[in-house]
C-alpha atoms as a PDB file:
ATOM      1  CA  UNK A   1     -28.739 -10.680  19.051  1.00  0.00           C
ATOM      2  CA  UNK A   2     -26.417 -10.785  15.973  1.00  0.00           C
ATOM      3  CA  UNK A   3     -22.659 -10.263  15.704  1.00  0.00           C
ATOM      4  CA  UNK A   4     -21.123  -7.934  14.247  1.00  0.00           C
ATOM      5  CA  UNK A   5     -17.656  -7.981  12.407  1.00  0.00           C
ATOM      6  CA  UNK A   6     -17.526  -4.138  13.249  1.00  0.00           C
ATOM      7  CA  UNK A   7     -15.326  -3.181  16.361  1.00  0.00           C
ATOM      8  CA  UNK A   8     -15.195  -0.159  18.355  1.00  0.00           C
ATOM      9  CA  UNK A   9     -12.005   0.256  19.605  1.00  0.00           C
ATOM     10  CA  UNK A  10      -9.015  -0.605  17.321  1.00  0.00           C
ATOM     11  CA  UNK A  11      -5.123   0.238  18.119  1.00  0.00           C
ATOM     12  CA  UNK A  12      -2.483   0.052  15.927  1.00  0.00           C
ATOM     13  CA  UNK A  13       0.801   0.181  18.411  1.00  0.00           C
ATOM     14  CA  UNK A  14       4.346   0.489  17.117  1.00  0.00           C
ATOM     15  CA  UNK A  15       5.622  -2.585  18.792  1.00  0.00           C
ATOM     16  CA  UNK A  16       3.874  -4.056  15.419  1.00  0.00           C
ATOM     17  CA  UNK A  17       4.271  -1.344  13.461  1.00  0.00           C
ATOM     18  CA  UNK A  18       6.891   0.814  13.597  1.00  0.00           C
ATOM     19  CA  UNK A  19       7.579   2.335   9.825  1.00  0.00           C
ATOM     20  CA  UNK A  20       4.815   4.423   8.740  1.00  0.00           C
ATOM     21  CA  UNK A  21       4.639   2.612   5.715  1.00  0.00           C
ATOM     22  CA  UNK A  22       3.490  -0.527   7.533  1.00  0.00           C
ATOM     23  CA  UNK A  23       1.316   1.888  10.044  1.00  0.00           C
ATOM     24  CA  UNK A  24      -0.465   2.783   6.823  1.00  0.00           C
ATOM     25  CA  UNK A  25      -0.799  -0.378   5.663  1.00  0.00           C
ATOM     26  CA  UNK A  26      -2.528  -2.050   9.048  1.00  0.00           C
ATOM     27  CA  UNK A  27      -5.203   1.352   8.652  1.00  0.00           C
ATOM     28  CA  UNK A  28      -6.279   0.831   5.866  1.00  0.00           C
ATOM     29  CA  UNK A  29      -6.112  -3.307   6.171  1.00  0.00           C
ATOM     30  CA  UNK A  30      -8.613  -2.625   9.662  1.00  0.00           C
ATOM     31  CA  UNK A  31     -10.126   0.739   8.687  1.00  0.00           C
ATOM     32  CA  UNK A  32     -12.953  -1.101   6.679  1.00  0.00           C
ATOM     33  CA  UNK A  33     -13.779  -2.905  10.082  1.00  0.00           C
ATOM     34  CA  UNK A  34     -14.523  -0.108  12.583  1.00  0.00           C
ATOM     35  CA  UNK A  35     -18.066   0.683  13.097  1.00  0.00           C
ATOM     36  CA  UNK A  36     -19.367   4.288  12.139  1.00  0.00           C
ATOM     37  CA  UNK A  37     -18.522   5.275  15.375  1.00  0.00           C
ATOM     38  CA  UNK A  38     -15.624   3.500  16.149  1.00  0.00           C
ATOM     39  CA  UNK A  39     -11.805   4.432  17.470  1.00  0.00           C
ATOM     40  CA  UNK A  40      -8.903   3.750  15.914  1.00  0.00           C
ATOM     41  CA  UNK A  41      -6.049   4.551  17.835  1.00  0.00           C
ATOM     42  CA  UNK A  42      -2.436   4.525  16.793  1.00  0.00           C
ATOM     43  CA  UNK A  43       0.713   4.534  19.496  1.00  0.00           C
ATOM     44  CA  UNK A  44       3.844   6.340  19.323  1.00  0.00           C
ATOM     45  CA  UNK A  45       3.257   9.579  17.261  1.00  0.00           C
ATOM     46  CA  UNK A  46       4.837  12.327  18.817  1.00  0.00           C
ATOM     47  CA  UNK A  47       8.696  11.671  18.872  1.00  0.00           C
ATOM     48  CA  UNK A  48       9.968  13.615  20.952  1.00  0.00           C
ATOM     49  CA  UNK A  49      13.561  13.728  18.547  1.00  0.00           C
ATOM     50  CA  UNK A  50      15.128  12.872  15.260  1.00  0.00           C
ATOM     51  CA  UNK A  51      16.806   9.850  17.257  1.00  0.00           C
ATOM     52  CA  UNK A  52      13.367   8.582  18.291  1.00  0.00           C
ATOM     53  CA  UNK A  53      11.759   8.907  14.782  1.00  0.00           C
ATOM     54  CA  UNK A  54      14.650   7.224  13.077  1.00  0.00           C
ATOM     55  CA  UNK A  55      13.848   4.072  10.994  1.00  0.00           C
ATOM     56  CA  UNK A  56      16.098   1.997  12.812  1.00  0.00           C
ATOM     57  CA  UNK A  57      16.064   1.977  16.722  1.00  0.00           C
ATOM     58  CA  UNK A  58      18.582   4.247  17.958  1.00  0.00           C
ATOM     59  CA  UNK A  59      16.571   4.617  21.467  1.00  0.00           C
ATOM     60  CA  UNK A  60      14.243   3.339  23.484  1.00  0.00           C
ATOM     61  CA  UNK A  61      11.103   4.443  23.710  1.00  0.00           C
ATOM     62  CA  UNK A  62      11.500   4.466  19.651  1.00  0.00           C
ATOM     63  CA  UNK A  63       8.500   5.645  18.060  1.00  0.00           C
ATOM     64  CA  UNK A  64      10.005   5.010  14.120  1.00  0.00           C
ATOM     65  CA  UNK A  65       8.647   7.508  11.614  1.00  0.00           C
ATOM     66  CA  UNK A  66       5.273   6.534  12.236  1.00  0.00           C
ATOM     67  CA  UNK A  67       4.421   9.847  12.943  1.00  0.00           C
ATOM     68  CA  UNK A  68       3.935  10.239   8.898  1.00  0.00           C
ATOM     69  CA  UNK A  69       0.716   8.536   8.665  1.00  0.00           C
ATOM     70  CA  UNK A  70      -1.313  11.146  10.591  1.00  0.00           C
ATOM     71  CA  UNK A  71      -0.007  13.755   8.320  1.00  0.00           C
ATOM     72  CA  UNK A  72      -1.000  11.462   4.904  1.00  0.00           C
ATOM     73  CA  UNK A  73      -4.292  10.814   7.014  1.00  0.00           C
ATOM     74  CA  UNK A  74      -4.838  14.535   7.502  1.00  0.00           C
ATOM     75  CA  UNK A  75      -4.210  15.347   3.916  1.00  0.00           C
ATOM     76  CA  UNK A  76      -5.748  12.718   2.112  1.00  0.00           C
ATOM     77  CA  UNK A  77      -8.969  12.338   4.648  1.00  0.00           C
ATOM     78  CA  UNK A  78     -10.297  15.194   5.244  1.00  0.00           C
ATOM     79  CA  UNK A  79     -13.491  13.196   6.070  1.00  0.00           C
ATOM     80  CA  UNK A  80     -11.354  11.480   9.538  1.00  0.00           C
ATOM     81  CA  UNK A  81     -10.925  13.406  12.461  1.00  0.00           C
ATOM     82  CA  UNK A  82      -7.249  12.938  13.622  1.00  0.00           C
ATOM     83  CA  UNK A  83      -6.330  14.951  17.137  1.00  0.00           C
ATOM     84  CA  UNK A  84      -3.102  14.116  18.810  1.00  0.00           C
ATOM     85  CA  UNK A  85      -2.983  13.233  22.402  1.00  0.00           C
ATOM     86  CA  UNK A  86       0.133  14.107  24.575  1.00  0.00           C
ATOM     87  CA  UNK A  87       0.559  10.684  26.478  1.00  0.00           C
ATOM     88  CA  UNK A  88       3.907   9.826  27.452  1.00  0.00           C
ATOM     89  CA  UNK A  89       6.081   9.084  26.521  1.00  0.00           C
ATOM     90  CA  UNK A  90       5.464   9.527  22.517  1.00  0.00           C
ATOM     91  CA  UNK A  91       1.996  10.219  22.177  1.00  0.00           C
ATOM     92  CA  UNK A  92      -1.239   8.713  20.656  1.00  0.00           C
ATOM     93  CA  UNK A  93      -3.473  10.063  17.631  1.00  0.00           C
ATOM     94  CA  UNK A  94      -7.008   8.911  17.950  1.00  0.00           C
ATOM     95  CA  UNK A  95      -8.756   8.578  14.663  1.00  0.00           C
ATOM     96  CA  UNK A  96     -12.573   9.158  13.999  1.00  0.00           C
ATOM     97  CA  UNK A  97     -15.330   9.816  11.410  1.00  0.00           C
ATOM     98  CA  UNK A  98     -14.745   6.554   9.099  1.00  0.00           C
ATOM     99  CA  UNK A  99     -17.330   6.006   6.911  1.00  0.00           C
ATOM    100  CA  UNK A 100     -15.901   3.152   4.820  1.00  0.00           C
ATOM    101  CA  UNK A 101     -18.360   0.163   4.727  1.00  0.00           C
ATOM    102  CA  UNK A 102     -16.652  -3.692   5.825  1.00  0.00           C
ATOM    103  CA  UNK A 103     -16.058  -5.993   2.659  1.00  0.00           C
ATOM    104  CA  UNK A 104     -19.350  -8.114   1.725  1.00  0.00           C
END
């Protein structure tokens, strides 16, 4: 049996990431690694207030303004398929449909 550098499951959480320029950034860094029919999910989408998606924690749960990367996913990926799951206490987007091959 060979390995495989594809994974399955991936999840990009906020406690790492927490400004959707960053959230963008570990996508695209881990995106070439999921297999064809993979999951990448990423935490803490769905503030539920402007104090929540602020850039600096004001509150906790904080979810920072990650919330932007499913809406630059959406628009610039048609090919992903990025529902939004209500999971408290801010959420989860689960993304699907990468076709982007692993570095040789």
């Amino acid at each position: 049996m060979g390995h495989s550098t594809e994974s399955q499951l991936i999840l990009l959480s906020s406690t790492e990431c927490t400004l959707s320029e960053f959230a963008l950034r570990d996508f695209i860094n881990v995106e070439p690694f999921m297999a064809g029919t993979g999951v990448l999910v990423i935490d803490d989408v769905l503030p539920r207030n402007g104090l929540e998606a602020a850039r600096n924690r004001k509150t906790e749960p904080w979810t920072g303004d990650v919330y932007k990367v499913i809406d630059i996913l959406r628009r610039r990926r048609p090919d992903l398929v990025v529902p939004l799951v209500n999971t408290a206490p801010t959420g989860t987007a689960v993304v699907v449909g990468s076709t982007r091959a692993p570095p040789s």
